[in-house]
Protein backbone atom coordinates (compact mmCIF):
# COMPACT_ATOMS: atom_id res chain seq x y z
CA UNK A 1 67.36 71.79 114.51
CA UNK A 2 70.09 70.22 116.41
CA UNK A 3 72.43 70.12 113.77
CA UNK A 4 71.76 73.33 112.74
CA UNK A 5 72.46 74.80 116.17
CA UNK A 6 75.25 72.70 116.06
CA UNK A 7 76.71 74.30 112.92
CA UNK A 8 76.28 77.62 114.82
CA UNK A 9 77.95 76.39 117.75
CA UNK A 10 80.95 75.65 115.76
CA UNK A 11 81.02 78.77 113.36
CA UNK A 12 80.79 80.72 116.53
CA UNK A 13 83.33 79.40 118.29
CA UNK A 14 85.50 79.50 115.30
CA UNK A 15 85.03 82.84 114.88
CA UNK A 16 86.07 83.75 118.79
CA UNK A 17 89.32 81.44 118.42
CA UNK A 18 90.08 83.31 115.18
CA UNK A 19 89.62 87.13 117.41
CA UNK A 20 91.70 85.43 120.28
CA UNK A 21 94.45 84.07 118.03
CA UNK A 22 94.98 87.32 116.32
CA UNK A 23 94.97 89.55 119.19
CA UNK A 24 97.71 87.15 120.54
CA UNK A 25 99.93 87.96 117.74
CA UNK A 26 103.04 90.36 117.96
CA UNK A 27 102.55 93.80 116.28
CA UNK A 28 103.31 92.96 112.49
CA UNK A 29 106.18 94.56 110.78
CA UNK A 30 106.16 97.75 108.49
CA UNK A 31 105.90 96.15 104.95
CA UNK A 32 108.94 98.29 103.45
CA UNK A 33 109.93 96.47 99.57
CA UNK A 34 108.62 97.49 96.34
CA UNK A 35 105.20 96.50 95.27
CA UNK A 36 105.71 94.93 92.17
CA UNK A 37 102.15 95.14 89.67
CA UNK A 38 101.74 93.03 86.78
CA UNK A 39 101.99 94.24 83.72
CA UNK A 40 98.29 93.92 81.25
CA UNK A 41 98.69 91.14 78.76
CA UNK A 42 97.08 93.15 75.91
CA UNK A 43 97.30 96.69 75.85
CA UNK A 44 95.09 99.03 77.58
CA UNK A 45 92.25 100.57 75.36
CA UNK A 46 90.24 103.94 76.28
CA UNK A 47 86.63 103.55 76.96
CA UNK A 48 84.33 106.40 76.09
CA UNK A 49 83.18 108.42 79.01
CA UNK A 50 80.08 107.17 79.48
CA UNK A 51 81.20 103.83 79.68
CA UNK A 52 83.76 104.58 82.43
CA UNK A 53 81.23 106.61 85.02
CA UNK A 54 78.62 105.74 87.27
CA UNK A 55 76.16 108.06 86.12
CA UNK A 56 75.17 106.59 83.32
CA UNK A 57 74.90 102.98 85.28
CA UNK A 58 73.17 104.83 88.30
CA UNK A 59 70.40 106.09 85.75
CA UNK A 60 69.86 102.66 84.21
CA UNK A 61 69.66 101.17 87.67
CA UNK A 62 66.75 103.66 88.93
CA UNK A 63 65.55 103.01 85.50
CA UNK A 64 65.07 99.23 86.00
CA UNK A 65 64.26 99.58 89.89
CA UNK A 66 61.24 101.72 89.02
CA UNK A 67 60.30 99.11 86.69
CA UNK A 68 60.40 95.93 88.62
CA UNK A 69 59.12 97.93 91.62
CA UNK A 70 56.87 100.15 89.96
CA UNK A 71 54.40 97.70 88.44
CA UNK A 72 53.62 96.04 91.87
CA UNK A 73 53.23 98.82 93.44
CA UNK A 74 50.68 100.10 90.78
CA UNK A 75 48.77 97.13 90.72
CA UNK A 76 48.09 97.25 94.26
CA UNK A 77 46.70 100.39 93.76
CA UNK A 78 44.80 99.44 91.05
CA UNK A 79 43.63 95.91 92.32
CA UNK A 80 39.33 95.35 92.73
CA UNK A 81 38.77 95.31 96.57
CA UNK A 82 35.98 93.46 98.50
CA UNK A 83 34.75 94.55 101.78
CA UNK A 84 35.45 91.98 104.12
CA UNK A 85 34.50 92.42 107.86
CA UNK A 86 37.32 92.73 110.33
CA UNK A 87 38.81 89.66 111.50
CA UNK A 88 36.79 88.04 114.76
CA UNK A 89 34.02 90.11 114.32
C-alpha cells in the first residue's frame, strides 16, 4: 500500500507542477501560416450511406446492448427463489 500511495504521491504532484508550469508561461502567439494536410495515398472511394451514418451503428449497438443485458436481466426474473429468513433473525 505504500508504494501505491507512493505512485499517487508522485502522479499528483506531477500533475500540480504541470498546472503551475503552464500557467507560468507567456500568452502563446496567434498561429498565422498555412496548414498544410497530407494528401491520401490511394484515392478516396464513396461509401454507401449507411455505411457513413450513425444510425445504422446506433441501432446495432442497442441491438447488441439489449442482448448482453437483456438475458441477465431475464434470468433474474425468471430464477427459482427459496425463502430464506432475514438475516440475524
Amino acid at each position: 500500500m505504500i508504494f501505491g500511495g507512493l505512485v499517487l504521491l508522485g502522479s499528483a504532484g506531477l500533475f500540480v507542477y504541470n498546472l503551475v508550469k503552464t500557467q507560468m508561461q507567456p500568452a502563446a502567439e496567434a498561429f498565422t501560416a498555412q496548414i498544410e494536410y497530407a494528401e491520401p495515398i490511394h484515392p478516396v472511394k464513396q461509401l454507401p450511406e449507411f455505411l457513413n451514418d450513425f444510425g445504422l451503428w446506433n441501432k446495432v449497438i442497442a441491438v447488441l446492448m439489449a442482448i448482453s443485458f437483456g438475458v441477465p436481466i431475464l434470468q433474474f426474473f425468471f430464477m427459482q427463489t427459496f425463502g430464506s429468513s432475514a438475516w440475524g433473525y
